[in-house]
N, C-alpha and C. Protein backbone atom coordinates (compact mmCIF):
# COMPACT_ATOMS: atom_id res chain seq x y z
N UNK A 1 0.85 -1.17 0.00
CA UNK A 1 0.00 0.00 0.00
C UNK A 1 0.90 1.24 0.00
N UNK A 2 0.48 1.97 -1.23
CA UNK A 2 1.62 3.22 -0.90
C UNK A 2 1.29 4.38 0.19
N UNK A 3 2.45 4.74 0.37
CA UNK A 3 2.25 5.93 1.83
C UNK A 3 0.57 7.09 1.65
N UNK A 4 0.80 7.28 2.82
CA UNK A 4 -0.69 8.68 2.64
C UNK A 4 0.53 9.87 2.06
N UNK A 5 -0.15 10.67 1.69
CA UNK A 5 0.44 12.14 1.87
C UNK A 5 -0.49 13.25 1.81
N UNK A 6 0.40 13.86 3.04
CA UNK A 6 -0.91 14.45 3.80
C UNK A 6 -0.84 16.08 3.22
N UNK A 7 -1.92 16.66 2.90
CA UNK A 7 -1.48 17.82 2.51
C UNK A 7 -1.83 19.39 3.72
N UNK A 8 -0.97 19.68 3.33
CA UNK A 8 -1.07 20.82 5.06
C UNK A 8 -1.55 21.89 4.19
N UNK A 9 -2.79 22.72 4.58
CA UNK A 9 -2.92 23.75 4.02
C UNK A 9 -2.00 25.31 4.18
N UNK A 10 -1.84 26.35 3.61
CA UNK A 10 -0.80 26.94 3.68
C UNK A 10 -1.07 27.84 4.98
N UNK A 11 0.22 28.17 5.60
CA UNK A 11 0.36 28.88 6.91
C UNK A 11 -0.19 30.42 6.51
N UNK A 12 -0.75 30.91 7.73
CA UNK A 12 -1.19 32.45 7.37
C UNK A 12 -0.21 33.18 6.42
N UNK A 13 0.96 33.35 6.87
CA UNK A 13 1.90 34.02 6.32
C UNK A 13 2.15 33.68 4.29
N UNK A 14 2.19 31.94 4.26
CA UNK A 14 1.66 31.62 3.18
C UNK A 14 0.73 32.18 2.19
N UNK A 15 -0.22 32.48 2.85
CA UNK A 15 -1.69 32.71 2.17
C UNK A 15 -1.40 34.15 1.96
N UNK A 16 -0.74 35.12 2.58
CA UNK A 16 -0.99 36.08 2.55
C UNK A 16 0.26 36.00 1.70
N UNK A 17 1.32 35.75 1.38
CA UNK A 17 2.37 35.86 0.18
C UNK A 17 1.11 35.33 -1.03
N UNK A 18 1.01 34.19 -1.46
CA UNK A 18 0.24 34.09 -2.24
C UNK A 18 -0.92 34.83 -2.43
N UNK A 19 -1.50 35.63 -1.94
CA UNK A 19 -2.40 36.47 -1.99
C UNK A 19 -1.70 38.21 -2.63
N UNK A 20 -0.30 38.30 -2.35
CA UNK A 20 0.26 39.38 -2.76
C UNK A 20 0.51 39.50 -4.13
N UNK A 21 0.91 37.78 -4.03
CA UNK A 21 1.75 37.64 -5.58
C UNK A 21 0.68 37.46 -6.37
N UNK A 22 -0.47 37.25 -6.19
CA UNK A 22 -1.55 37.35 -7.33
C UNK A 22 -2.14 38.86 -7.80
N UNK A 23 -1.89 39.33 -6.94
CA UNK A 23 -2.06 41.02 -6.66
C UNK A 23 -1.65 41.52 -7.64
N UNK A 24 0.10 41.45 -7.17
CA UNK A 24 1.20 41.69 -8.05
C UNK A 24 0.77 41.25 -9.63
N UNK A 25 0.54 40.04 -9.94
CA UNK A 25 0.31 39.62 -11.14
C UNK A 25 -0.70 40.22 -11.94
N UNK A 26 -1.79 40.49 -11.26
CA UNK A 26 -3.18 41.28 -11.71
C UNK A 26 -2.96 42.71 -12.05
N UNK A 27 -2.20 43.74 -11.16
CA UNK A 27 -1.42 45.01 -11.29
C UNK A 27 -0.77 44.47 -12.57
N UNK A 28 0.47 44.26 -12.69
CA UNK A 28 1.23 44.00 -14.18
C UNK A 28 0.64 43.75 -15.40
N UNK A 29 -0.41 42.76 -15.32
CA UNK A 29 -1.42 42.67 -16.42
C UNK A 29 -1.63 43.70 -16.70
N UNK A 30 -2.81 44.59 -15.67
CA UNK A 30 -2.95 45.94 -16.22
C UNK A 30 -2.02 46.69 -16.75
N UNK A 31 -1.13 46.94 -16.13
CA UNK A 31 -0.25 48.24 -16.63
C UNK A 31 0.92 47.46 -17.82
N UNK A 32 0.50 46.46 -18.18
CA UNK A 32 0.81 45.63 -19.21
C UNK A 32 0.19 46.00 -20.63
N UNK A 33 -1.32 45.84 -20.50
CA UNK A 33 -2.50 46.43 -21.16
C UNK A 33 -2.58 47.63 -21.02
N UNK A 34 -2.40 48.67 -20.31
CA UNK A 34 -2.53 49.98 -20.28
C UNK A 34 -1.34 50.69 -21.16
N UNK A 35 -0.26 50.12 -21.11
CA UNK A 35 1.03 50.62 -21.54
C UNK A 35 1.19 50.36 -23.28
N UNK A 36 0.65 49.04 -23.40
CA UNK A 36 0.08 48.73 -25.15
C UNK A 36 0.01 49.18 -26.24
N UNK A 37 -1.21 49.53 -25.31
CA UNK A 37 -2.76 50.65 -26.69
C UNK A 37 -1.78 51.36 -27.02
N UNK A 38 -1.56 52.50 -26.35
CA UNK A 38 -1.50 53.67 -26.43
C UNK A 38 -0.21 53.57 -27.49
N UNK A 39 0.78 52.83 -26.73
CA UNK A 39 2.37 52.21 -27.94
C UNK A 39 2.00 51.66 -29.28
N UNK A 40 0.81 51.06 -28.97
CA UNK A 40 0.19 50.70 -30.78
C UNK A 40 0.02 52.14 -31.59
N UNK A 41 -0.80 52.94 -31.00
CA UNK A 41 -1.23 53.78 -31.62
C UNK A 41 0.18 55.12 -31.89
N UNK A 42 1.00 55.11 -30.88
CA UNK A 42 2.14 55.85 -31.47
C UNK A 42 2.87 54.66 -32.32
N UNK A 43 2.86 54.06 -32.39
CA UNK A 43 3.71 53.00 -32.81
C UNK A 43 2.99 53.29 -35.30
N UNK A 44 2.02 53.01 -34.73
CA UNK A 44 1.42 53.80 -36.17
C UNK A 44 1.23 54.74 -36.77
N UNK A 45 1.62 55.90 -35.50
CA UNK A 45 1.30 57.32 -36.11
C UNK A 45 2.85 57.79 -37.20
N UNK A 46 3.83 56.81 -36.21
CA UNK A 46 5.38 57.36 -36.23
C UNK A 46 5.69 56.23 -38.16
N UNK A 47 5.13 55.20 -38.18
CA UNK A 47 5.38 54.83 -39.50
C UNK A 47 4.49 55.42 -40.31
N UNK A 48 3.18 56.10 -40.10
CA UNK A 48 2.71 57.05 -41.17
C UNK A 48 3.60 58.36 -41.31
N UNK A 49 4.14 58.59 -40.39
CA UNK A 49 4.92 59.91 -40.58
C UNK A 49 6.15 59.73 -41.63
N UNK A 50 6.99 58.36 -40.81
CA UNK A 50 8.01 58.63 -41.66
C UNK A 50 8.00 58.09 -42.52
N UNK A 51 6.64 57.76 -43.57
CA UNK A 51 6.27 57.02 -45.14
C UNK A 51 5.73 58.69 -45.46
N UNK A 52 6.04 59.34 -45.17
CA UNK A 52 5.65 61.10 -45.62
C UNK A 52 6.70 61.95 -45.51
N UNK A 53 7.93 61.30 -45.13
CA UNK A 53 8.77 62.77 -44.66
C UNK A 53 9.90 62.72 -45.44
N UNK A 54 9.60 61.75 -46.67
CA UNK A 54 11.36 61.96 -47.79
C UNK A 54 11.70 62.72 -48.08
N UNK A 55 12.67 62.49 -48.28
CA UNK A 55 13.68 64.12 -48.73
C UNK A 55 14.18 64.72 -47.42
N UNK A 56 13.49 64.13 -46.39
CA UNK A 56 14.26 65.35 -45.00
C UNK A 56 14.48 64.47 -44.17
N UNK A 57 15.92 64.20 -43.98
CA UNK A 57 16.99 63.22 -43.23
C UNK A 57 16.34 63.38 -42.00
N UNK A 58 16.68 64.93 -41.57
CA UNK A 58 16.20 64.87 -40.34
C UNK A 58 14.93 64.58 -39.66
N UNK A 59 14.02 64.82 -40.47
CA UNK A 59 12.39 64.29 -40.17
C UNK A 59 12.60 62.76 -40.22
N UNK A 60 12.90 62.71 -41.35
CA UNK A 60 12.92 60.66 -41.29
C UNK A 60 13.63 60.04 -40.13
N UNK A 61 14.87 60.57 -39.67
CA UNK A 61 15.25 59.87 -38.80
C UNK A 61 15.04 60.01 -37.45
N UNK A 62 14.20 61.33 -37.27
CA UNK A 62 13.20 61.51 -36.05
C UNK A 62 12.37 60.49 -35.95
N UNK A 63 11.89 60.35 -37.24
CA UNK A 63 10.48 59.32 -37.30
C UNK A 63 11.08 58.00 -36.62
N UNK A 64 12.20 57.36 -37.56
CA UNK A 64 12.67 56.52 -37.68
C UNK A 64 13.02 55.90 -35.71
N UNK A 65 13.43 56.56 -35.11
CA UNK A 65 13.83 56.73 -33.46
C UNK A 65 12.42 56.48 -32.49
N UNK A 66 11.88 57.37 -33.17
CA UNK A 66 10.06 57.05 -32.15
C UNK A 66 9.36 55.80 -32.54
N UNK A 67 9.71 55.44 -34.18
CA UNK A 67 8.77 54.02 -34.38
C UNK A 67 9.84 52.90 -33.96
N UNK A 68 11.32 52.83 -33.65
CA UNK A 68 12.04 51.86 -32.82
C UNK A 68 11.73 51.38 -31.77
N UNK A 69 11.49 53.35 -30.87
CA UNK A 69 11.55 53.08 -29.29
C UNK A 69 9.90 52.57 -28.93
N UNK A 70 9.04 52.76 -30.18
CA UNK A 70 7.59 52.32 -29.40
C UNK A 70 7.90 50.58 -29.62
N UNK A 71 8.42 50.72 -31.04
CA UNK A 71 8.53 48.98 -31.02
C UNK A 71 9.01 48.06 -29.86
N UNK A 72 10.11 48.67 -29.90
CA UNK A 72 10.51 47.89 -28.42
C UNK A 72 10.33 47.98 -26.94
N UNK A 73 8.95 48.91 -26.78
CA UNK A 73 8.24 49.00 -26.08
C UNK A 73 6.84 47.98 -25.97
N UNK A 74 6.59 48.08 -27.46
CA UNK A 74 5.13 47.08 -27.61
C UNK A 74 5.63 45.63 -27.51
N UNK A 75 7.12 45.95 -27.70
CA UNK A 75 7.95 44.03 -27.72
C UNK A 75 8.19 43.52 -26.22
N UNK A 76 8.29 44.53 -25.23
CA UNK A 76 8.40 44.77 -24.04
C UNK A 76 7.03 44.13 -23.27
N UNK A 77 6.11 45.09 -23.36
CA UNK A 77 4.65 44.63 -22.98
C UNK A 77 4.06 43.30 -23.49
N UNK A 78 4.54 42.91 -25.02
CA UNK A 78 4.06 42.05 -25.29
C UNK A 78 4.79 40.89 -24.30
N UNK A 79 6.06 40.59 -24.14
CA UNK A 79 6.47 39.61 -23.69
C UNK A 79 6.07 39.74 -22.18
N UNK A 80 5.59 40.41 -21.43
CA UNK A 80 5.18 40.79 -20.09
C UNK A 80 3.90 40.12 -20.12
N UNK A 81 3.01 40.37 -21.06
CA UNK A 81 1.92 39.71 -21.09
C UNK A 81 2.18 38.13 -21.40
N UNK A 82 2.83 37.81 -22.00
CA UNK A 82 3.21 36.43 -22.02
C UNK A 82 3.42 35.36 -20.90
N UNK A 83 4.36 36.69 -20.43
CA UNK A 83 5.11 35.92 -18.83
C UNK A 83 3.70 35.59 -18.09
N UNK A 84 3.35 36.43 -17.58
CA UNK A 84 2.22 36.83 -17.20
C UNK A 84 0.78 35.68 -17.21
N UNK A 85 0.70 35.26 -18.87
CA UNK A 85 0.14 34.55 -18.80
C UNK A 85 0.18 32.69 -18.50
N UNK A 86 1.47 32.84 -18.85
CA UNK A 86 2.57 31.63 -17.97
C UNK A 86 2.26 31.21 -16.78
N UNK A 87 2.29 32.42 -16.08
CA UNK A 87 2.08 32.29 -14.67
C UNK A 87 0.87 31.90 -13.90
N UNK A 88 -0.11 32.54 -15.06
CA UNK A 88 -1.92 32.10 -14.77
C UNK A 88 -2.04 30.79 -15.15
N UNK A 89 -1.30 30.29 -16.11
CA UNK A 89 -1.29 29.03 -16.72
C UNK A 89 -1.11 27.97 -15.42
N UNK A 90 0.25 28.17 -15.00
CA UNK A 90 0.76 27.41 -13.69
C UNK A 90 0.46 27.92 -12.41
N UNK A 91 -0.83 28.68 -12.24
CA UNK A 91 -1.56 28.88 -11.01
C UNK A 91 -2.74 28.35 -10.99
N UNK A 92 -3.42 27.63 -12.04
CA UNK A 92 -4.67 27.36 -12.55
C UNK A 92 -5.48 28.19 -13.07
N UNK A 93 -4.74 29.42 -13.11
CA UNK A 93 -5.63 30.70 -13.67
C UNK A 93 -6.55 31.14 -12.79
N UNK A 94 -5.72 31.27 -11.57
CA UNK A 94 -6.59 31.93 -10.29
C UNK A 94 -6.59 33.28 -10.09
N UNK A 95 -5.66 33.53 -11.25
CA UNK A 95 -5.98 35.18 -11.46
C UNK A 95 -6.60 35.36 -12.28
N UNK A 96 -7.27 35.91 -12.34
CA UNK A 96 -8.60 36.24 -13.56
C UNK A 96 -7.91 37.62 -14.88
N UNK A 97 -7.71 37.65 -16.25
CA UNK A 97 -7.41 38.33 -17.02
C UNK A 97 -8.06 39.60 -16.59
N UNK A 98 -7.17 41.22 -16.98
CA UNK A 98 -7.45 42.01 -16.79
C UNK A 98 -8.91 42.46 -17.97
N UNK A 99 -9.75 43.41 -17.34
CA UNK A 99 -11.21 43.56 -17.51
C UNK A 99 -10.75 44.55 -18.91
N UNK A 100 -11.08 44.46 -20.21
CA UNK A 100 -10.35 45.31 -21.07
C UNK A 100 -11.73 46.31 -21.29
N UNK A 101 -11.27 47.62 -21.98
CA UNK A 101 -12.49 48.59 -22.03
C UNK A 101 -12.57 49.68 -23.28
């Protein structure tokens, strides 16, 4: 007969770490999603600009600097949301996805 194993439910202190870190996780989502949009939408304004600004080095390569830094901003958030969802994955998804609007 194989052994029992007994499962101890988690100590206050437990519950209340796990209760932070889901917190934590739910906050990041948001400001995961909040941080996004807004990088999508500069993220498109800055390649309509600089598909308009030939002939002027300096406009283009203004453009060229803002549609980098949003990119690797939206590459940023995106992989945050990833992690993120990793983590809901291997919690059972006891954090519930942020409420989008």
């Amino acid at each position: 007969m194989p052994p029992m194993i007994e499962v101890q439910p988690p100590t206050p202190n437990g519950l209340e770490r796990i209760q932070e870190l889901e917190e934590t996780i739910r906050l990041l989502s948001v400001i995961s999603h909040e941080i996004n949009n807004p990088l999508t939408a500069l993220l498109g304004r800055a390649q309509i600009l600089r598909s308009k600004v030939h002939g002027d080095p300096r406009a283009e390569k203004a453009a060229q600097v803002v549609e980098e830094s949003a990119s690797r901003l939206v590459d940023l958030a995106k992989e945050m949301s990833r992690i993120l969802k990793d983590a809901r994955a291997r919690d059972g998804a006891a954090t519930p996805e942020p409420r989008r609007h």
